[in-house]
PDB file of N, CA and C in Angstrom:
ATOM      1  N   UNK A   1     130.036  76.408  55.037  1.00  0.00           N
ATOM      2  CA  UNK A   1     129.021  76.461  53.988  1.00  0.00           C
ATOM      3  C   UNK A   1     129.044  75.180  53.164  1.00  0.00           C
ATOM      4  N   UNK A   2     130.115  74.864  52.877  1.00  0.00           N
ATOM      5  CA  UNK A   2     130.264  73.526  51.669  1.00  0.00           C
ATOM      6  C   UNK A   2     130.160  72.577  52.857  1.00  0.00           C
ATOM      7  N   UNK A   3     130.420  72.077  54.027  1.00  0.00           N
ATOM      8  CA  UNK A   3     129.746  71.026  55.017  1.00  0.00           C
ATOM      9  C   UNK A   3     128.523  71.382  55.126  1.00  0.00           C
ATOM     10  N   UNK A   4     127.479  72.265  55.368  1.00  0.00           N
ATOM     11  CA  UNK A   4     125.879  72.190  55.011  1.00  0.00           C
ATOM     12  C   UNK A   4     125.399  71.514  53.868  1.00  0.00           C
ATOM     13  N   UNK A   5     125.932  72.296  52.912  1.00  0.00           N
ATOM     14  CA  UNK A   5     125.884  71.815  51.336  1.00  0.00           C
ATOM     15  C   UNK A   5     125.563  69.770  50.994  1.00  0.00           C
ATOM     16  N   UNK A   6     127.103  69.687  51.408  1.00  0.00           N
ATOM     17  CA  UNK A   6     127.119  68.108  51.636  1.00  0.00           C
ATOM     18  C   UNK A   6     125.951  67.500  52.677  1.00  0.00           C
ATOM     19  N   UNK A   7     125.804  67.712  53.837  1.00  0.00           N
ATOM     20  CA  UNK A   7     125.278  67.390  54.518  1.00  0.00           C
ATOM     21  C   UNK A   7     123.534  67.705  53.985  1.00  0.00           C
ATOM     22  N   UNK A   8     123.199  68.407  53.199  1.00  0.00           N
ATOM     23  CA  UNK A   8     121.566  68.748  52.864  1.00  0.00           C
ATOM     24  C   UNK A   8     121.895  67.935  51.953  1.00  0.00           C
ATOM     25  N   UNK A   9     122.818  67.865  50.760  1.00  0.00           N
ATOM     26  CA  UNK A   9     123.017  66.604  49.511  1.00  0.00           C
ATOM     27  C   UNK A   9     122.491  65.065  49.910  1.00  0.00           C
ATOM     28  N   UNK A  10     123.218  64.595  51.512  1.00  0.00           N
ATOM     29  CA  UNK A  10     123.185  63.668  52.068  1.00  0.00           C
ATOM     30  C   UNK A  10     121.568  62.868  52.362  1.00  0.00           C
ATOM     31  N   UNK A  11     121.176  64.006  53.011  1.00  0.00           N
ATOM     32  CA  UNK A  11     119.766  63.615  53.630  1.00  0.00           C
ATOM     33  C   UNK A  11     118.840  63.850  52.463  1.00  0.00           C
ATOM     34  N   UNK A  12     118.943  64.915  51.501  1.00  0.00           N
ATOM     35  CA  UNK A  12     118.041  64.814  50.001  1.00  0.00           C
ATOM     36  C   UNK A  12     118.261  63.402  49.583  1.00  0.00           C
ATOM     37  N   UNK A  13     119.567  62.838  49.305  1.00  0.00           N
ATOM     38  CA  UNK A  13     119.826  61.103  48.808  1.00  0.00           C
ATOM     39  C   UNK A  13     119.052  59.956  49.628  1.00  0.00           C
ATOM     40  N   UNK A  14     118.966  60.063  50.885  1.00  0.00           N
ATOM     41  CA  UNK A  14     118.505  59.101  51.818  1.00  0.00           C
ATOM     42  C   UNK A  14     117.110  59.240  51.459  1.00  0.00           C
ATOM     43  N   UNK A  15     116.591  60.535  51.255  1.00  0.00           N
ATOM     44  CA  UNK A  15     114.904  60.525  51.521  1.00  0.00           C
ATOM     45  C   UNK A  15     114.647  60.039  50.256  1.00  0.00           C
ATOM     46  N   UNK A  16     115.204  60.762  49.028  1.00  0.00           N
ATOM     47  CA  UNK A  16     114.690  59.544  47.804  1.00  0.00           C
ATOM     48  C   UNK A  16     114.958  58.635  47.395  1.00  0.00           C
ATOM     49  N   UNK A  17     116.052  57.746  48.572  1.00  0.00           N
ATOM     50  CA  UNK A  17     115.841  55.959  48.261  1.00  0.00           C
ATOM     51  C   UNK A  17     115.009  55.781  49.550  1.00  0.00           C
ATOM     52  N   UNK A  18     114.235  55.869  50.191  1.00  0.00           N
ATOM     53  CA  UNK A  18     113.334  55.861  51.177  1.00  0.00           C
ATOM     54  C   UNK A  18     112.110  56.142  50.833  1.00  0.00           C
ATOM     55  N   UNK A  19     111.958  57.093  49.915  1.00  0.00           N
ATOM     56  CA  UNK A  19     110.430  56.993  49.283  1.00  0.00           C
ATOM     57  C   UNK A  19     109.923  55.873  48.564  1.00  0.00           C
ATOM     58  N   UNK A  20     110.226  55.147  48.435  1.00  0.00           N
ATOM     59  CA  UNK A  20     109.143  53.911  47.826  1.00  0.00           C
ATOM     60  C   UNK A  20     108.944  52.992  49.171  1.00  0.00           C
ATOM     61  N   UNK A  21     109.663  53.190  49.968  1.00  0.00           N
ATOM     62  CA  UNK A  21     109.057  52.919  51.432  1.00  0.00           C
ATOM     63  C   UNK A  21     107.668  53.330  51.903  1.00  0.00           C
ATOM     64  N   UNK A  22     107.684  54.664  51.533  1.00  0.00           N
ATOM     65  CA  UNK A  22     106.229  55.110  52.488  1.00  0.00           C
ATOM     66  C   UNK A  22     105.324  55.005  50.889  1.00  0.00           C
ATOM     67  N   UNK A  23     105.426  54.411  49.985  1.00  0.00           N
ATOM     68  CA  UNK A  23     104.696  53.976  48.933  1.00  0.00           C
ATOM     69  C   UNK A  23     103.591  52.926  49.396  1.00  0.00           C
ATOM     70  N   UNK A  24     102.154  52.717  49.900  1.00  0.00           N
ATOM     71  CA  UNK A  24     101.228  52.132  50.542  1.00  0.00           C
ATOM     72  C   UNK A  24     100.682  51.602  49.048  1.00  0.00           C
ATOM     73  N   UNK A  25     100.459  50.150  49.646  1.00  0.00           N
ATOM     74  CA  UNK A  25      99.755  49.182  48.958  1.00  0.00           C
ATOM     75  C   UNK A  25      98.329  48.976  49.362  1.00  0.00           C
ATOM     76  N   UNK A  26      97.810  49.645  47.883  1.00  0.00           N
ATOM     77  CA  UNK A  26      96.210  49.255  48.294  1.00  0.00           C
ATOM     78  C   UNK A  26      95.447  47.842  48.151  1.00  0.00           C
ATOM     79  N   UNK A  27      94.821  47.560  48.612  1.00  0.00           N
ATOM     80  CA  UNK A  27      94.406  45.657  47.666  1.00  0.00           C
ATOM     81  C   UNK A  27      92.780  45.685  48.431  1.00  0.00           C
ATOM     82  N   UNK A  28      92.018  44.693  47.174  1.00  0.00           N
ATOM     83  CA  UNK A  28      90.943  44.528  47.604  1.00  0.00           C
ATOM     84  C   UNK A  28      90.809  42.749  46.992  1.00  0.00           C
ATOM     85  N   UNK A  29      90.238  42.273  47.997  1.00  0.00           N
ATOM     86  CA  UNK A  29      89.668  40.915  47.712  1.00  0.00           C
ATOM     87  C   UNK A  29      88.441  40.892  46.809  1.00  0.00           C
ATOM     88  N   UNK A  30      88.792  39.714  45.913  1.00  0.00           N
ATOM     89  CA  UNK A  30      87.829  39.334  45.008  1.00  0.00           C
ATOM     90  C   UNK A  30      87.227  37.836  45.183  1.00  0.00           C
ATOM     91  N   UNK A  31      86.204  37.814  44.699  1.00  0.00           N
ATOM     92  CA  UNK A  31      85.540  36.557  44.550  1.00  0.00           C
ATOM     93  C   UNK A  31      84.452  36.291  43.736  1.00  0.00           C
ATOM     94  N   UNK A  32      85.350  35.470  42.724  1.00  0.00           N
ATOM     95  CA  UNK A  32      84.592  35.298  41.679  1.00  0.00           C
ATOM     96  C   UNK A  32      82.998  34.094  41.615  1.00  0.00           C
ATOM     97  N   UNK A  33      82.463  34.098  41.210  1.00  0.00           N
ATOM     98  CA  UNK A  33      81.067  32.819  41.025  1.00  0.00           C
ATOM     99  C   UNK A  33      81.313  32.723  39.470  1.00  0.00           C
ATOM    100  N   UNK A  34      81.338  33.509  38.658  1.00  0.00           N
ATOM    101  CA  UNK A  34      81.699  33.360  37.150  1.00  0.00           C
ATOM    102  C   UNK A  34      83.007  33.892  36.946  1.00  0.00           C
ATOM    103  N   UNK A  35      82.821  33.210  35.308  1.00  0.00           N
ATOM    104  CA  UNK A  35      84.314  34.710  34.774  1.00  0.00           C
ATOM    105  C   UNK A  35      84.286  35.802  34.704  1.00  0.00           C
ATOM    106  N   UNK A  36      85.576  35.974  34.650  1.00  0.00           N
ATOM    107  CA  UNK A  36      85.123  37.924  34.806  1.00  0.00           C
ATOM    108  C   UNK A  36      86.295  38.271  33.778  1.00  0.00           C
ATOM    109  N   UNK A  37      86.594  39.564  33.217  1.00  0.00           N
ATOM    110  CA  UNK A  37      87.760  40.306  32.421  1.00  0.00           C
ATOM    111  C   UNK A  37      88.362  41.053  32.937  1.00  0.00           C
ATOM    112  N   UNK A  38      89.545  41.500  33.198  1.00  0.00           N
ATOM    113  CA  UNK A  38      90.289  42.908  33.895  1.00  0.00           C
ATOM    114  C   UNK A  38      91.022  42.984  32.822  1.00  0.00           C
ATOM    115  N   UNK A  39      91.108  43.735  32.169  1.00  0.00           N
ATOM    116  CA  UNK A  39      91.710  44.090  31.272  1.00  0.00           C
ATOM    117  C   UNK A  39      92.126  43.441  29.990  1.00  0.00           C
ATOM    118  N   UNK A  40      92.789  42.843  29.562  1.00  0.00           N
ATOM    119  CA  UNK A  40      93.059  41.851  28.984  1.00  0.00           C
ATOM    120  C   UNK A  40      93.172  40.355  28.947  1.00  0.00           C
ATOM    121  N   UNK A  41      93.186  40.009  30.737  1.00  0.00           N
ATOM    122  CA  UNK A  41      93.178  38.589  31.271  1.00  0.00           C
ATOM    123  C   UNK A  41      91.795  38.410  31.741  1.00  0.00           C
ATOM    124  N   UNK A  42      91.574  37.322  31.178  1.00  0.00           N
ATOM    125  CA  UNK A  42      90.255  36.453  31.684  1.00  0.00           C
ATOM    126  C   UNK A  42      90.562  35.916  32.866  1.00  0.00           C
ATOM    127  N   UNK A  43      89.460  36.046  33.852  1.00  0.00           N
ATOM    128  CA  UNK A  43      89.620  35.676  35.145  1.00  0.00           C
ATOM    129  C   UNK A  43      88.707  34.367  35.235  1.00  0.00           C
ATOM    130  N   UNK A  44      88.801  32.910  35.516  1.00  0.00           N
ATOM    131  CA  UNK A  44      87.873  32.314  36.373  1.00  0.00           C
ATOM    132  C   UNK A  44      87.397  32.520  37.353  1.00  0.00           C
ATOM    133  N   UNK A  45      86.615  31.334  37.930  1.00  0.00           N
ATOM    134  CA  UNK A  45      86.041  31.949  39.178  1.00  0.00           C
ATOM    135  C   UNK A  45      86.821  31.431  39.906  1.00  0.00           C
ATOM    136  N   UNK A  46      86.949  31.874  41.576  1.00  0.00           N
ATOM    137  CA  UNK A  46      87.704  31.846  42.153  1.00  0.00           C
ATOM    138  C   UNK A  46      87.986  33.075  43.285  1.00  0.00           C
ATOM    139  N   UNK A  47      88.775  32.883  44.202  1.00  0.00           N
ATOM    140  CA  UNK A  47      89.125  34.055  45.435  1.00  0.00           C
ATOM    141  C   UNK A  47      90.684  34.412  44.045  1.00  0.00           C
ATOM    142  N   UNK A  48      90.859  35.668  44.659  1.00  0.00           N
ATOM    143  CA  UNK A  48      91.709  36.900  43.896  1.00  0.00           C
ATOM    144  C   UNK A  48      92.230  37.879  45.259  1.00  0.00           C
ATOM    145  N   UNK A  49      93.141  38.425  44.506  1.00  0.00           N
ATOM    146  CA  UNK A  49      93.175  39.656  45.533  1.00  0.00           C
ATOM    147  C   UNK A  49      93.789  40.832  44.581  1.00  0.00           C
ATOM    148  N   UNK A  50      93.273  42.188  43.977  1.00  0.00           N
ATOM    149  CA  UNK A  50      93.836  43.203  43.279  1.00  0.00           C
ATOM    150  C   UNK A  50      94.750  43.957  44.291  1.00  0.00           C
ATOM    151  N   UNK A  51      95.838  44.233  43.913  1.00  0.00           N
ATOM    152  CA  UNK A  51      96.906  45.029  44.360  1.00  0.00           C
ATOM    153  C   UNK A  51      97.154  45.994  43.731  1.00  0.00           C
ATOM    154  N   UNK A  52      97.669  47.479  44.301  1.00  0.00           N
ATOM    155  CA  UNK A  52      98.331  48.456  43.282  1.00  0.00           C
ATOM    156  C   UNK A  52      99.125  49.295  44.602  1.00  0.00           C
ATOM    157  N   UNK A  53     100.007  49.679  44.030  1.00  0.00           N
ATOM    158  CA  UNK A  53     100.906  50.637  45.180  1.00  0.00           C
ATOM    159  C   UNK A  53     100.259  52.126  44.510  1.00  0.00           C
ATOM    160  N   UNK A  54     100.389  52.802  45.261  1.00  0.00           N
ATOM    161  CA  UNK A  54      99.469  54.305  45.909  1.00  0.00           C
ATOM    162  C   UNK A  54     100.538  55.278  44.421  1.00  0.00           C
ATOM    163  N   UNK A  55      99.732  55.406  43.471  1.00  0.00           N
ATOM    164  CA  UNK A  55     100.207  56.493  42.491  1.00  0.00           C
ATOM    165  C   UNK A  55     100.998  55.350  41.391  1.00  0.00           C
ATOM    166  N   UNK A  56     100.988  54.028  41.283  1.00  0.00           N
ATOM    167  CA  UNK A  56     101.565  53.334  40.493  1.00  0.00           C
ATOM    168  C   UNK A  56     100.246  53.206  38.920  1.00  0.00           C
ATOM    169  N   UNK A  57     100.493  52.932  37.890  1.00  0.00           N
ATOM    170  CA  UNK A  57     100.335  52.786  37.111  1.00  0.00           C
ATOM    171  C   UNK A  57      99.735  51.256  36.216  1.00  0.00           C
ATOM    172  N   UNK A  58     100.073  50.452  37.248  1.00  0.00           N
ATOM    173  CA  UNK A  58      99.399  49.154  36.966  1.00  0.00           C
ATOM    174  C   UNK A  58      98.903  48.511  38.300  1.00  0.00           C
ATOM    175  N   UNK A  59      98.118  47.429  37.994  1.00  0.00           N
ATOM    176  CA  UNK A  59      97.627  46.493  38.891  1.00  0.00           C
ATOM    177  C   UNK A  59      97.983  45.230  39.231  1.00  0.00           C
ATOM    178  N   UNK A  60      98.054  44.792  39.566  1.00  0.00           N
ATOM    179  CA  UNK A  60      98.211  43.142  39.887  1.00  0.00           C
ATOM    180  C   UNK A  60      97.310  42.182  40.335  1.00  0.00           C
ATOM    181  N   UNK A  61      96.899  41.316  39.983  1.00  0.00           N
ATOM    182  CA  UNK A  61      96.283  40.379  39.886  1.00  0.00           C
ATOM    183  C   UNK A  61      96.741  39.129  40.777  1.00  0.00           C
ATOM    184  N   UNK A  62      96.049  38.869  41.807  1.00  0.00           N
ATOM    185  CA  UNK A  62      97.084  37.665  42.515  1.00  0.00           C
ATOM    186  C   UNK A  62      95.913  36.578  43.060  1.00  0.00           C
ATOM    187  N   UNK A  63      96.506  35.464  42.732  1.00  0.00           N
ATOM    188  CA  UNK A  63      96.108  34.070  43.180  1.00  0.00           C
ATOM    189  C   UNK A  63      96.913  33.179  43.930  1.00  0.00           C
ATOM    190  N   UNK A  64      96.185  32.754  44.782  1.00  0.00           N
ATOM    191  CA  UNK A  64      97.207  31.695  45.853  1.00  0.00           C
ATOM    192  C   UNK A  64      98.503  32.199  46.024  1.00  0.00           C
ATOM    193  N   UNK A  65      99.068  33.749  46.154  1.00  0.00           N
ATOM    194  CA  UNK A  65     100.135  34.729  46.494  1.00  0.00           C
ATOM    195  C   UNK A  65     100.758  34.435  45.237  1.00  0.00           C
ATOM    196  N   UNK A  66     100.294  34.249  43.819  1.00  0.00           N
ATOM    197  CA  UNK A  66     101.339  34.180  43.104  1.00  0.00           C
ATOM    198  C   UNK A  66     100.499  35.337  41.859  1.00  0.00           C
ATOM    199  N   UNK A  67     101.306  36.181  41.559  1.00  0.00           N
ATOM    200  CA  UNK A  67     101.149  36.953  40.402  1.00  0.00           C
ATOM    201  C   UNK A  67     100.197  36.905  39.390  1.00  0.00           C
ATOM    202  N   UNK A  68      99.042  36.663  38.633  1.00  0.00           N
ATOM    203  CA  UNK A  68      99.272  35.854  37.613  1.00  0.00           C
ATOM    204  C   UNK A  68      98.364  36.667  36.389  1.00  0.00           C
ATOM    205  N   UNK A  69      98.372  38.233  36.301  1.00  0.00           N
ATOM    206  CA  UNK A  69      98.592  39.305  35.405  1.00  0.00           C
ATOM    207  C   UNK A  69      98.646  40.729  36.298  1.00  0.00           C
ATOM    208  N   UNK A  70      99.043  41.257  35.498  1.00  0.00           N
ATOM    209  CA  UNK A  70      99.156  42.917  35.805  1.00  0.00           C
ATOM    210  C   UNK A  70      98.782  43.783  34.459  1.00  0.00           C
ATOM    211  N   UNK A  71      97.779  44.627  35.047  1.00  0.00           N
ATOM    212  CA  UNK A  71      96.895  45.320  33.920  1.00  0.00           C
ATOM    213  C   UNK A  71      96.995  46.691  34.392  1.00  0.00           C
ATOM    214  N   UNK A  72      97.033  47.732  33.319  1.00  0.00           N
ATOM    215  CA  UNK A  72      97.474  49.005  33.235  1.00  0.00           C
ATOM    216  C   UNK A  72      96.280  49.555  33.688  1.00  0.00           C
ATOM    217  N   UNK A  73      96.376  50.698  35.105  1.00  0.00           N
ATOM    218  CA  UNK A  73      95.547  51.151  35.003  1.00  0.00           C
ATOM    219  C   UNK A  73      95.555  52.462  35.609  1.00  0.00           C
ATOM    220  N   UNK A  74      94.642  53.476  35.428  1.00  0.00           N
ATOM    221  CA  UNK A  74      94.836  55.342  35.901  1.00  0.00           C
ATOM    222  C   UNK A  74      94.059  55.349  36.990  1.00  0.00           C
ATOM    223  N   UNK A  75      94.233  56.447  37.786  1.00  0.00           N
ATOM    224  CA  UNK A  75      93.709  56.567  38.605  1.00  0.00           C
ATOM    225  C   UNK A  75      92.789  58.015  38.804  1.00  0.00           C
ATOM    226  N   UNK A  76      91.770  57.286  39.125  1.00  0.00           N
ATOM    227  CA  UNK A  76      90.437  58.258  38.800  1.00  0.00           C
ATOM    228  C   UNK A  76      89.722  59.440  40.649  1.00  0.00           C
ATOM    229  N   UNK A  77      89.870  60.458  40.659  1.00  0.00           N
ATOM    230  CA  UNK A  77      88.945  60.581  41.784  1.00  0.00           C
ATOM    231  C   UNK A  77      87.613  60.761  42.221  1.00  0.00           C
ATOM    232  N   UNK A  78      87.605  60.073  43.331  1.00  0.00           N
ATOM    233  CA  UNK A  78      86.019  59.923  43.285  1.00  0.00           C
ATOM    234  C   UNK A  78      85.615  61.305  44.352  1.00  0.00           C
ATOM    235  N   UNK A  79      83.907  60.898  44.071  1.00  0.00           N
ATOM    236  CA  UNK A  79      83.511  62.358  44.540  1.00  0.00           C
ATOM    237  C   UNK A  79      83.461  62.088  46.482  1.00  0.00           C
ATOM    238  N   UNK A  80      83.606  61.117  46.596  1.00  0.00           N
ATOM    239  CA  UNK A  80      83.690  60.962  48.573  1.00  0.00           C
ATOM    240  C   UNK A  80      84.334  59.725  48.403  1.00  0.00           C
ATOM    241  N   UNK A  81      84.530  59.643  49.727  1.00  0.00           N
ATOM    242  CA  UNK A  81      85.930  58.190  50.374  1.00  0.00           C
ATOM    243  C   UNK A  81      84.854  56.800  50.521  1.00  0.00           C
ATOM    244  N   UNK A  82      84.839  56.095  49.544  1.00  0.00           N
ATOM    245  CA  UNK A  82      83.822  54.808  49.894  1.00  0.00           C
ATOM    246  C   UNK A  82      84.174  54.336  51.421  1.00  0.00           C
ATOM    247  N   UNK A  83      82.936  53.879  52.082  1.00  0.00           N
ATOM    248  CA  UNK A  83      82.878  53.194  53.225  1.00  0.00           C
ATOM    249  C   UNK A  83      83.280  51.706  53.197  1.00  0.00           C
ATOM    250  N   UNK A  84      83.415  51.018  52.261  1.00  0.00           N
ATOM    251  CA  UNK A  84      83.771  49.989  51.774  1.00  0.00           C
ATOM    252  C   UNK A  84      84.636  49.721  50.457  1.00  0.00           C
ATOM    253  N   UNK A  85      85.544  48.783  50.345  1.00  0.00           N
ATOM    254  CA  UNK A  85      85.906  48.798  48.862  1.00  0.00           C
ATOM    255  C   UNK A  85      84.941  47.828  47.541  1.00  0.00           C
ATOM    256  N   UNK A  86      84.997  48.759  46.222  1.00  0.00           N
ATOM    257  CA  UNK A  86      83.977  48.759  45.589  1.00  0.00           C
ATOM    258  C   UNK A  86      84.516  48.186  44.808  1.00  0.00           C
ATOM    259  N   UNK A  87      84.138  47.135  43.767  1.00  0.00           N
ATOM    260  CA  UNK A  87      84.689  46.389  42.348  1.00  0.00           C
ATOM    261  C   UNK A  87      83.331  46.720  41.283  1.00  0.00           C
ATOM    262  N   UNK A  88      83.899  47.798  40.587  1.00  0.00           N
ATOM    263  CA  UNK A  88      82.433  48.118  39.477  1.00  0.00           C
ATOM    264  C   UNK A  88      82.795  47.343  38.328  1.00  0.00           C
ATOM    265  N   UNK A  89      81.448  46.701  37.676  1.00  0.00           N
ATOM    266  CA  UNK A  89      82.227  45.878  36.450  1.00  0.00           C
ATOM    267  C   UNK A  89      80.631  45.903  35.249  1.00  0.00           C
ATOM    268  N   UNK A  90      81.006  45.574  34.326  1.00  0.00           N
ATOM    269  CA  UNK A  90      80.097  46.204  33.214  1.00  0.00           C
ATOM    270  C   UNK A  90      80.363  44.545  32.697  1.00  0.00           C
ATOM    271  N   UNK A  91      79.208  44.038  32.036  1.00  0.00           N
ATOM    272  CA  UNK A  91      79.207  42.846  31.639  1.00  0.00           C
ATOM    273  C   UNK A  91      80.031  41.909  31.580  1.00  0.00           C
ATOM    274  N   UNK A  92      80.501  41.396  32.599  1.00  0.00           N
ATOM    275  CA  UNK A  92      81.725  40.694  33.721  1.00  0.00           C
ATOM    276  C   UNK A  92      82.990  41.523  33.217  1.00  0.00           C
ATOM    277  N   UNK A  93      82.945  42.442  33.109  1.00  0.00           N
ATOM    278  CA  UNK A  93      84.330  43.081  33.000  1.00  0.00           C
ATOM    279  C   UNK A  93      84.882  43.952  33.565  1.00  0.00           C
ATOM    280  N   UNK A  94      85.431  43.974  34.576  1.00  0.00           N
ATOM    281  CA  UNK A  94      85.997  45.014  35.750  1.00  0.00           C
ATOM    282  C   UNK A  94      86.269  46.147  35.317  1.00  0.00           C
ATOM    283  N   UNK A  95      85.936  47.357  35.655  1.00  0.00           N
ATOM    284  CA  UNK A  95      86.112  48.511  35.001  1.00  0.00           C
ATOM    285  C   UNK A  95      86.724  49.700  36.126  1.00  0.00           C
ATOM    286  N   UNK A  96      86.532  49.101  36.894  1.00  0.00           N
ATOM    287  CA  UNK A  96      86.812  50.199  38.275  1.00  0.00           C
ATOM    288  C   UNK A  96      87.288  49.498  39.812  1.00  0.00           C
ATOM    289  N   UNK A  97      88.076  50.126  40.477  1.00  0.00           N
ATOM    290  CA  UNK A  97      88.266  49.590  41.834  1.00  0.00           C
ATOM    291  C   UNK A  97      87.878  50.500  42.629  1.00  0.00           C
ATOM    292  N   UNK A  98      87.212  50.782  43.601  1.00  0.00           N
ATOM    293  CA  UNK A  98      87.520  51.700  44.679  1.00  0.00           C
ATOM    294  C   UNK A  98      87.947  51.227  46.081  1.00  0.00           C
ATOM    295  N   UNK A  99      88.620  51.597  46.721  1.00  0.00           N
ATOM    296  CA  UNK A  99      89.418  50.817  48.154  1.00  0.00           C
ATOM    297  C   UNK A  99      88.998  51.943  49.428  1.00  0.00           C
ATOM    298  N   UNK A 100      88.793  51.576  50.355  1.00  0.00           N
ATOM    299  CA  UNK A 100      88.355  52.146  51.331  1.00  0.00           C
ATOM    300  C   UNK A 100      88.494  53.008  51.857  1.00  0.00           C
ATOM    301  N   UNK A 101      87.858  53.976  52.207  1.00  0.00           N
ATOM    302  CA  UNK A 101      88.229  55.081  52.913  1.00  0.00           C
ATOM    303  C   UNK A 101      89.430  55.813  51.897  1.00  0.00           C
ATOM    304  N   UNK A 102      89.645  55.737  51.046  1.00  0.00           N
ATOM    305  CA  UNK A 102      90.363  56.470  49.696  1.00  0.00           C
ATOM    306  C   UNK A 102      89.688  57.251  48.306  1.00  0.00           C
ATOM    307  N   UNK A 103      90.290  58.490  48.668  1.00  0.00           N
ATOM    308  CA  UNK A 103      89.475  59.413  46.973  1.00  0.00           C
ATOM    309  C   UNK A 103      89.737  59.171  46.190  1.00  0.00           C
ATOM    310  N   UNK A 104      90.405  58.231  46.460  1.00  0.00           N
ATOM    311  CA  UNK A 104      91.303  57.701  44.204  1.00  0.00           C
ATOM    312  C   UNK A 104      90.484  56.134  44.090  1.00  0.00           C
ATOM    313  N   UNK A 105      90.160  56.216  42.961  1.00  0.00           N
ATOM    314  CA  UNK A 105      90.132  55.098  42.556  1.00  0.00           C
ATOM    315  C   UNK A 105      91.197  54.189  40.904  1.00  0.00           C
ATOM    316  N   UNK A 106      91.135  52.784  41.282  1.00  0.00           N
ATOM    317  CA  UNK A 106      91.660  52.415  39.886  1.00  0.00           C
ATOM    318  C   UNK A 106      90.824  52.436  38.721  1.00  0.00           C
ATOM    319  N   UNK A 107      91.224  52.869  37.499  1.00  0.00           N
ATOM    320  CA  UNK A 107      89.804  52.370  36.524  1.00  0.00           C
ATOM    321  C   UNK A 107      91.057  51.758  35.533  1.00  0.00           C
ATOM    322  N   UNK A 108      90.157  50.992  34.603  1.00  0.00           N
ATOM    323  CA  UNK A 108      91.133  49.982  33.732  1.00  0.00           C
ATOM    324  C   UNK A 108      89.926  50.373  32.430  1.00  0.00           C
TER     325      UNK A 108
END
């Protein structure tokens, strides 16, 4: 009984340092012609790429593979799986992500 015990302890430990493994990174390419806002950082124009891992809490912002803000954001569901990924934005200011074939979206 106490070797089951240990042994179910064992494999419970492995699977939750292994879960941020099957943690999937969503990202959608951007491309700017003007400025734009995500949250608090002003964006020029320019190629981008938004990142967020699947149930995380912020975003990332990346240029030429380098970091260069991360903005807080929830995740909203939508009413069907876009066929494409969507960047909704309200007077250049990004307000929403949707990523493909996914019911969640980011909103900021």
């Amino acid at each position: 009984m106490r070797f089951r015990l240990l042994q179910f302890l064992s494999i419970l430990a492995v699977l939750a340092i292994a879960t941020p493994i099957w943690a999937r990174t969503k990202s959608v390419d951007l491309q700017l012609t003007d400025s734009a806002t995500i949250g608090a950082t002003q964006l020029q124009p320019g190629d981008y790429q938004l990142r967020v891992e699947e149930g995380a809490n912020q975003l990332s912002v990346v240029r030429q593979g380098k970091i260069i803000a991360v903005v807080p954001c929830h995740w909203i569901q939508l009413q069907s799986k876009p066929k494409s990924s969507e960047i909704d934005t309200n007077s250049n200011r990004i307000t929403e992500v949707q990523f493909e074939g996914d019911i969640q979206g980011a909103q900021f």
